[in-house]
Protein backbone atom coordinates (compact mmCIF):
# COMPACT_ATOMS: atom_id res chain seq x y z
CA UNK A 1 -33.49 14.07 -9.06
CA UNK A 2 -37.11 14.73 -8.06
CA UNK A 3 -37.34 15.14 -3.95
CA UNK A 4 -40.51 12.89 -3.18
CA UNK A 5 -40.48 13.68 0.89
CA UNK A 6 -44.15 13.34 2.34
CA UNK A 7 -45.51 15.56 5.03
CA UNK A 8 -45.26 14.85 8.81
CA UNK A 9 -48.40 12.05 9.31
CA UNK A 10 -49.39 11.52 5.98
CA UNK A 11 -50.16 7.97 5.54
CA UNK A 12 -47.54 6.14 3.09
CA UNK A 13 -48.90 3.31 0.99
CA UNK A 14 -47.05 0.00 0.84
CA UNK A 15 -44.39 -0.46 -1.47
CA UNK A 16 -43.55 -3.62 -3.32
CA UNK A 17 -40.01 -5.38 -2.45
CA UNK A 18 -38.11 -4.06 -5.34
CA UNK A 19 -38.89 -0.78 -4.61
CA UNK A 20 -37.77 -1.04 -1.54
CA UNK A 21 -34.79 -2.40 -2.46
CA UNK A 22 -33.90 0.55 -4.54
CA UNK A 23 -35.64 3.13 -2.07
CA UNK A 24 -33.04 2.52 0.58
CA UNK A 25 -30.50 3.74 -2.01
CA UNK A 26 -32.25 6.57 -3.65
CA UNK A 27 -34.52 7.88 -1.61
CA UNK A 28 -33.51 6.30 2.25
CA UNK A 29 -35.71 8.73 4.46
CA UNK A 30 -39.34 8.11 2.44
CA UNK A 31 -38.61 4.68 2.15
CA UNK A 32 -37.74 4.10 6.18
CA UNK A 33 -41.03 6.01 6.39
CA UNK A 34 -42.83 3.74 4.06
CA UNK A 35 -40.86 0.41 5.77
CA UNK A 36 -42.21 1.45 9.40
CA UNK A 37 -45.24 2.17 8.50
CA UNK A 38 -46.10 -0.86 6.68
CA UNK A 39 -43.10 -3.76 7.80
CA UNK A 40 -42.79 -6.08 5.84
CA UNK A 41 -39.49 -8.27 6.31
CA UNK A 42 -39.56 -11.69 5.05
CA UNK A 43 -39.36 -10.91 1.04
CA UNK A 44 -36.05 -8.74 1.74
CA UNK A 45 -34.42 -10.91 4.21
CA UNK A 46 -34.90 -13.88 1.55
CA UNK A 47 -33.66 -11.47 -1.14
CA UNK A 48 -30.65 -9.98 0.87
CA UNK A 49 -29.67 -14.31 1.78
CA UNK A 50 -29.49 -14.36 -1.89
CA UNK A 51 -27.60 -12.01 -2.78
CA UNK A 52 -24.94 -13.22 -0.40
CA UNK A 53 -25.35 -16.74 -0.93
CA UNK A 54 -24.41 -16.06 -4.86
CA UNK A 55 -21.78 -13.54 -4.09
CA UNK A 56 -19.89 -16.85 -2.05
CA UNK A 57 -20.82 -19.65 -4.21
CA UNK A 58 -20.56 -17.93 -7.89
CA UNK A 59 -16.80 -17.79 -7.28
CA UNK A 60 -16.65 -21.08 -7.07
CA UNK A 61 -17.40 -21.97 -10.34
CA UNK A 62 -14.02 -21.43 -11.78
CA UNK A 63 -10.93 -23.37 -11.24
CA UNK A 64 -9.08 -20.41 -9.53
CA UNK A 65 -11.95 -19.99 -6.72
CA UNK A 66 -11.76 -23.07 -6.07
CA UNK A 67 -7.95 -23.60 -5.37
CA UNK A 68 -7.79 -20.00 -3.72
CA UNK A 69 -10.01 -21.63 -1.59
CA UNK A 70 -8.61 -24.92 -0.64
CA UNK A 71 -5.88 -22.30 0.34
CA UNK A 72 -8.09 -20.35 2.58
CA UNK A 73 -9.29 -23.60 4.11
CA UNK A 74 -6.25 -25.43 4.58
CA UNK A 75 -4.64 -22.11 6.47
CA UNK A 76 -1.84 -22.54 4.62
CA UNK A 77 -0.10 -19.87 1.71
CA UNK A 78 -0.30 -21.31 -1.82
CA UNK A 79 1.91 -20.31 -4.42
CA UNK A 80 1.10 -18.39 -7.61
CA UNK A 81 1.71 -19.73 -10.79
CA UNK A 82 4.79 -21.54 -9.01
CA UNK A 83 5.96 -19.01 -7.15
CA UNK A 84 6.64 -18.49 -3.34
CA UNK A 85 4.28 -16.17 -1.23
CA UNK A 86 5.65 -12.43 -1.02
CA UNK A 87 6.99 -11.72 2.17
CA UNK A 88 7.41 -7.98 3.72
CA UNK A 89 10.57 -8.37 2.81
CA UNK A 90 9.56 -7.64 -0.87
CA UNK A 91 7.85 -4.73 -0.17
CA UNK A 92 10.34 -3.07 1.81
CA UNK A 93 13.62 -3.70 -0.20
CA UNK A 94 12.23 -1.64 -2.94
CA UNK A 95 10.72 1.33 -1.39
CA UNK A 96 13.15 4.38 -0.47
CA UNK A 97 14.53 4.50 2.40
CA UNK A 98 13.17 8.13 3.08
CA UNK A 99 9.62 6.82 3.46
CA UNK A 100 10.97 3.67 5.30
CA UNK A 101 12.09 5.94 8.09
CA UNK A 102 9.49 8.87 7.76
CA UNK A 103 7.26 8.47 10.82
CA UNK A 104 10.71 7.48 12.78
């Protein structure tokens, strides 16, 4: 990886929204630079809605995000394939007893 930092007060051009997209990741500290010194926000705060917007709705799409969440709405805990939710009672009655009572 090439280490692209620029010297205290040099003037940083403008970069174009995908780069900074990618800067934050790769290369945060020149890209903050390049951010303050020319803000722009509007382009990434339409670009970061969506992302998040897509990451919500592209689940629901398929029959199982939509019934997990009816679930999730309704409050209530739907079954699996016909089966009863797991209770702590299923996790515990098959671990050892020695890491039951451990941190006793």
């Amino acid at each position: 990886m090439v280490n692209t930092t620029t010297a205290p007060g040099a003037r940083v051009g403008p970069m174009s929204l995908a780069a900074r997209f990618i800067g934050v990741i790769t290369a945060p500290r020149s890209t903050f630079e390049a951010i303050a010194a020319h803000p722009r926000w509007l382009g990434m705060l339409v670009l970061v809605t969506a992302i998040i917007t897509a990451g919500a709705v592209l689940p629901m799409t398929s029959e199982a995000g939509q019934e997990a969440a009816r679930c999730w709405q309704s409050g209530s805990a739907c079954s699996t394939a016909g089966r009863p939710p797991l209770s702590p009672w299923h996790f515990t009655a098959s671990m050892p007893s020695s890491l039951l009572f451990s941190r006793l």
